[in-house]
Protein backbone atom coordinates (compact mmCIF):
# COMPACT_ATOMS: atom_id res chain seq x y z
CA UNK A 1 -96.04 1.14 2.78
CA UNK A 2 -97.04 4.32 4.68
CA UNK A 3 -101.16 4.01 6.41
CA UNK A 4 -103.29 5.89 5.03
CA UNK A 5 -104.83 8.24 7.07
CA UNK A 6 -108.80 8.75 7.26
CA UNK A 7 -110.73 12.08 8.41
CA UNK A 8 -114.07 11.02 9.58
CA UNK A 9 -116.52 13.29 10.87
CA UNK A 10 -120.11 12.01 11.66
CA UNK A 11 -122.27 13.09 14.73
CA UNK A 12 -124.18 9.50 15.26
CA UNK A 13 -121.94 7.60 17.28
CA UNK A 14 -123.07 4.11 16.73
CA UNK A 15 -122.57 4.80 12.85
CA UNK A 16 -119.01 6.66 14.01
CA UNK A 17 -117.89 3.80 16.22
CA UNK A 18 -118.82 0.91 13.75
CA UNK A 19 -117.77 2.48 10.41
CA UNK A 20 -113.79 3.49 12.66
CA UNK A 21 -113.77 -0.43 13.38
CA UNK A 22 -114.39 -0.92 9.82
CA UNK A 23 -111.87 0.89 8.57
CA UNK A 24 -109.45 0.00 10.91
CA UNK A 25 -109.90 -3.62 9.98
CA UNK A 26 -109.16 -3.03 6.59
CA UNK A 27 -105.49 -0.96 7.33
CA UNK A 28 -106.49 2.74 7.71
CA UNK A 29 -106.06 4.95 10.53
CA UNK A 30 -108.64 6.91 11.76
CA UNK A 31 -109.40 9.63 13.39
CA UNK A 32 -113.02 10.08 13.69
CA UNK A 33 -114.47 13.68 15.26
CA UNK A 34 -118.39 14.17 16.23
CA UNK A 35 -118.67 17.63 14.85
CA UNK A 36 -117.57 20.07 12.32
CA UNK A 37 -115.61 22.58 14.12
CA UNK A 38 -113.78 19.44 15.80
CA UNK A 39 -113.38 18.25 12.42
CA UNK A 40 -111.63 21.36 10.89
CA UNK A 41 -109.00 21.21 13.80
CA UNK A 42 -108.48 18.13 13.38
CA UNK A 43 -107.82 18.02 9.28
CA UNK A 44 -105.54 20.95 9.91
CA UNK A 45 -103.78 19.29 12.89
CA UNK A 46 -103.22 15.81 11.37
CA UNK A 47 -103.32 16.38 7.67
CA UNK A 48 -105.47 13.29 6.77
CA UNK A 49 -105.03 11.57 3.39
CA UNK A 50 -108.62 11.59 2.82
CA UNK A 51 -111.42 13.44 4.41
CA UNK A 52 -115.32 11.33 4.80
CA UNK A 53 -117.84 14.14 6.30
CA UNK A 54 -121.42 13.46 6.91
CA UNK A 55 -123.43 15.73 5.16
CA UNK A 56 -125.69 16.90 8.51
CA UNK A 57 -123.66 17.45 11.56
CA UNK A 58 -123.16 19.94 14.13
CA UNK A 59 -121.49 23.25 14.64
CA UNK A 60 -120.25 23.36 10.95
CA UNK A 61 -121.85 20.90 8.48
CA UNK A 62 -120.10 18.84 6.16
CA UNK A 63 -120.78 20.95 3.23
CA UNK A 64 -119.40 24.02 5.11
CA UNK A 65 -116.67 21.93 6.01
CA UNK A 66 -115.62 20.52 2.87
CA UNK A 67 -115.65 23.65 1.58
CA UNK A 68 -113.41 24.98 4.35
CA UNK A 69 -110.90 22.13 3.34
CA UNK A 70 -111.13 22.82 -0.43
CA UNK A 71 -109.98 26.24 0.54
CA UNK A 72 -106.62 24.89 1.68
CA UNK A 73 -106.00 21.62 0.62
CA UNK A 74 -106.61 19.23 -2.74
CA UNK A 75 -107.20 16.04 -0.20
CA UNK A 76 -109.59 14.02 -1.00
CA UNK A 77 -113.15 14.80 0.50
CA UNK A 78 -116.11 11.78 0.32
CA UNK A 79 -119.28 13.22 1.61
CA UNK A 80 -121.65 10.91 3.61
CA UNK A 81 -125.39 11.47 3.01
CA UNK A 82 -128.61 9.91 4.23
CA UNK A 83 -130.92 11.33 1.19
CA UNK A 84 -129.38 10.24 -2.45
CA UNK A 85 -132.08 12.50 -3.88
CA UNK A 86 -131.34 15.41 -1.57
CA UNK A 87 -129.77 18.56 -3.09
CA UNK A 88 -127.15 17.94 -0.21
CA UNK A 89 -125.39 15.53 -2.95
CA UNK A 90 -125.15 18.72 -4.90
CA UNK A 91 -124.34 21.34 -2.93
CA UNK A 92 -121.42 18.71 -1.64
CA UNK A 93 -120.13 18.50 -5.17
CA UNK A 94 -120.17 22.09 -5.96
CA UNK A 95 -118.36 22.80 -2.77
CA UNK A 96 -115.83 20.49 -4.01
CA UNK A 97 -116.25 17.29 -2.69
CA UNK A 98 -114.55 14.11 -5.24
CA UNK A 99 -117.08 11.65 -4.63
CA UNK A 100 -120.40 10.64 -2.09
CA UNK A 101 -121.64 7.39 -0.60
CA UNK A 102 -125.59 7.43 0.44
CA UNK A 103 -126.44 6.03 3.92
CA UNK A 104 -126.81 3.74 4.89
CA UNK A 105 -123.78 2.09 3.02
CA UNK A 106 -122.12 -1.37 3.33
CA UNK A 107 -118.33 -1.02 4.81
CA UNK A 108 -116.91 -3.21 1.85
CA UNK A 109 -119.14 -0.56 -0.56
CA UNK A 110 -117.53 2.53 1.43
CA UNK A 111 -114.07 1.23 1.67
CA UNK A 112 -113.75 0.38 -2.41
CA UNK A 113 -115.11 3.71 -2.70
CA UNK A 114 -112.20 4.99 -0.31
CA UNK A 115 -109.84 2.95 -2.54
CA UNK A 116 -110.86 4.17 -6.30
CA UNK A 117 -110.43 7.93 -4.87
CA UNK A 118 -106.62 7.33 -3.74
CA UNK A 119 -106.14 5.56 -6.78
CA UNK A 120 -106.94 8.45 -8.82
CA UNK A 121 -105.28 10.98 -6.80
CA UNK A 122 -101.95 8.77 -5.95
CA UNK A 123 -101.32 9.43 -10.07
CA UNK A 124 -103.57 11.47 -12.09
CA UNK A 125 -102.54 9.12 -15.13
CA UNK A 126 -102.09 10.71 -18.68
CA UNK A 127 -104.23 11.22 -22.15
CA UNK A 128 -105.23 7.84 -23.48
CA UNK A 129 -105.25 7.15 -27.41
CA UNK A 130 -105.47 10.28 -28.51
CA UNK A 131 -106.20 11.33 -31.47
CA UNK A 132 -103.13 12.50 -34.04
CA UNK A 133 -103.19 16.07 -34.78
CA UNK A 134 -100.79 18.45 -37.11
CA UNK A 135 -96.61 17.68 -37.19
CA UNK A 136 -96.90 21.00 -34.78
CA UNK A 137 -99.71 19.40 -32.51
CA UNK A 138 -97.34 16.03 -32.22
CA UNK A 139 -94.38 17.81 -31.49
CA UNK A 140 -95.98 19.22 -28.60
CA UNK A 141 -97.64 15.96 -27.57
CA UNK A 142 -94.10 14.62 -27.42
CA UNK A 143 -93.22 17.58 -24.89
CA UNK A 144 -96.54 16.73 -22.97
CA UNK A 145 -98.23 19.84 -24.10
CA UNK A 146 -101.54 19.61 -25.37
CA UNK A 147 -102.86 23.23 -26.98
CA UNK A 148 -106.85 23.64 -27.04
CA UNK A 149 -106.63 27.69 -28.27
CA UNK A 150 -105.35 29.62 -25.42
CA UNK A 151 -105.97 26.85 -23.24
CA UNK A 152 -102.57 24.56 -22.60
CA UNK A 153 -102.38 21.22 -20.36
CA UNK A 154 -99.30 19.76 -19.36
CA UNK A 155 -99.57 16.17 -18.96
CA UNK A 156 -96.11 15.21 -17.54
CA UNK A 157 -96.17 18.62 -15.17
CA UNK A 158 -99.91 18.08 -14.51
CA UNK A 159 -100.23 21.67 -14.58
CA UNK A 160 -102.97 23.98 -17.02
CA UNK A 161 -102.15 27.49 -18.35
CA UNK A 162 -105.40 29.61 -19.45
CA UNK A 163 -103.76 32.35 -21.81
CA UNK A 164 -100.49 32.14 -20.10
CA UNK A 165 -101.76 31.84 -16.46
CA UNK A 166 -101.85 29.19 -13.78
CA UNK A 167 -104.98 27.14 -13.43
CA UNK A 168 -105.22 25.36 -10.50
CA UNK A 169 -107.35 22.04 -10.49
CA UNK A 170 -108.16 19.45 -7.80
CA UNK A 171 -106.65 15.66 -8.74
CA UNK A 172 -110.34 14.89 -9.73
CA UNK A 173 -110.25 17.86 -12.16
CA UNK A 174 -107.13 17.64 -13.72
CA UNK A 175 -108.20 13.35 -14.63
CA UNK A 176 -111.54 14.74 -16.18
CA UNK A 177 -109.36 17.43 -18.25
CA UNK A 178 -107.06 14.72 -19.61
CA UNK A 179 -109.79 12.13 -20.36
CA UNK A 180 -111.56 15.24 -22.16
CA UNK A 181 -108.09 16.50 -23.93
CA UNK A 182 -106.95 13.10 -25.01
CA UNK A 183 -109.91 13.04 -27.62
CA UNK A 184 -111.02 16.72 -28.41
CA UNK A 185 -113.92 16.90 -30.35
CA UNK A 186 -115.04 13.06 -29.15
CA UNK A 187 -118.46 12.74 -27.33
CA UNK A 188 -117.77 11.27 -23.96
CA UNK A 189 -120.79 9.53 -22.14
CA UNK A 190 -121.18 10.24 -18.78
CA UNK A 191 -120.55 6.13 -18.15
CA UNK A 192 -117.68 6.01 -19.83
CA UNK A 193 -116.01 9.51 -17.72
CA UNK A 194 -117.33 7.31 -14.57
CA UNK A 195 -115.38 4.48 -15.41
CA UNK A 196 -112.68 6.42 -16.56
CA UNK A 197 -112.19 9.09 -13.86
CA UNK A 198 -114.01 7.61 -11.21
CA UNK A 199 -113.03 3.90 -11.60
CA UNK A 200 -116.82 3.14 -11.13
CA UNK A 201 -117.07 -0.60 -12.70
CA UNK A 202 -120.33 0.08 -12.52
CA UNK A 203 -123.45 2.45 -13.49
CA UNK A 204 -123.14 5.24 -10.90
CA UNK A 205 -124.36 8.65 -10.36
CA UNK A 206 -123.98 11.08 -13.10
CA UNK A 207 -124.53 14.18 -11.22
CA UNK A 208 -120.88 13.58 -9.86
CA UNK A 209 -120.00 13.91 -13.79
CA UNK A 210 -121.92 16.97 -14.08
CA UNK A 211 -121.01 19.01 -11.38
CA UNK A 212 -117.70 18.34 -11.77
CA UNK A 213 -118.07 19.05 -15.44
CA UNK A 214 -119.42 22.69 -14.48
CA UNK A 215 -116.49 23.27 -11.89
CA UNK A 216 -113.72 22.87 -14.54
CA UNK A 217 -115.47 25.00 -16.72
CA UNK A 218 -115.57 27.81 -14.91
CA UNK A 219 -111.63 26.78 -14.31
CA UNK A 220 -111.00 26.89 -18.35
CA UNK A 221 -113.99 28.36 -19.40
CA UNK A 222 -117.30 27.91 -20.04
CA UNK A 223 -117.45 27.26 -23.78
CA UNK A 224 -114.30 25.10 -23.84
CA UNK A 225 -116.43 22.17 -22.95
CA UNK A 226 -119.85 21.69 -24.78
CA UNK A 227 -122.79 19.78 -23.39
CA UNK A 228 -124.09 17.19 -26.37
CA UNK A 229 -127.76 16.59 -25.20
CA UNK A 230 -128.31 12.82 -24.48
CA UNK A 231 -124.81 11.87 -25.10
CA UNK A 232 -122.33 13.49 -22.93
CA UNK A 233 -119.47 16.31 -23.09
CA UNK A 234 -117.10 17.35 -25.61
CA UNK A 235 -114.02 19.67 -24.99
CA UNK A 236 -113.66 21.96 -28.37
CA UNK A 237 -110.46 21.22 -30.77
């Protein structure tokens, strides 16, 4: 089984040098940078499997950064932030980070976190107990097509077609599009797309939901998902 390969940028070197050890001792390899800049050459050097940037470092901070990777690559991106109330977690999100762990964090709490996000990316998994449409609607079910108006999902090709043309989605995107397609016109909590998509076995934060929720819309548009106040999202039949 190949080692999986860990980014880590983070400018505090005691955190730096204990969290590498950590990983280390649980089977990853790491490369671990002190700054931003460093940590750019270094994702497009190396090609990690999974990127963890702290939110506040030098010469390019791990928002800028992330959003630098997002650019060219779907790997996974964990941001690392001191403030779990800080609009940092947000701006991280929107610039298209999968996930964030708040400092300081437990290295058992960080790795499962590590794990959950390469489960979900190693297979994006398919609809789940959907519901049965028209004879039409099945036949294309059986082809892995699933139709939403001009709005098509492949879920053997994992690809999306918006009126004919190519939508490209990150892993995390494409899992929150099949949970939502495999039961159009079903209420989905925020807990239960957390669980679901995030493999959180446990309450987490829901602004990961609903950022994420707002990127694929403006992937597929912005009315194909609606917002059900106090309940949760539901993508229109």
């Amino acid at each position: 089984m190949a080692e999986t390969h860990v980014l880590f940028v983070e400018d505090d070197d005691v955190i730096r040098e204990a969290t590498t050890l950590a990983l280390e001792r649980d089977g990853f390899v790491v490369t671990a940078m002190p700054d931003g800049l460093s940590g750019l050459e270094s994702f497009r050097a190396d090609r990690p499997d999974i990127a963890l940037l702290d939110v506040m470092v030098p010469g390019m901070d791990g928002v800028s950064l992330c959003r630098r990777i997002r650019d060219e690559s779907t790997v996974p991106v964990i941001m690392l932030s001191a403030r779990a109330d800080s609009i940092d977690v947000v701006l991280g999100l929107e610039a298209g980070a999968d996930d964030y762990v708040t400092k300081p964090f437990d290295g058992s709490v960080l790795v499962a976190r590590i794990r959950a996000v390469l489960r979900r990316f190693g297979h994006a998994g398919g609809p789940r107990n959907g519901a049965q449409g028209s004879s039409e609607e099945s036949r294309d079910e059986e082809r892995g097509v699933l139709s939403f108006g001009d709005l098509e999902v492949d879920t053997e090709g994992m690809e999306v077609r918006k009126a004919g043309a190519a939508v490209a989605l990150t892993p995390t995107e494409m899992r929150l599009l099949l949970e939502f397609s495999s039961a159009p016109g079903t209420v989905l909590s925020r807990d239960r797309l957390l669980e679901r998509v995030w493999d959180y076995d446990w309450g987490g934060d829901t602004r990961v939901v609903d950022v994420h929720v707002q990127r694929l819309r403006t992937k597929i548009g912005q009315d194909r998902i609606e917002t059900v106040r106090g309940f949760g999202y539901k993508l229109k039949a």
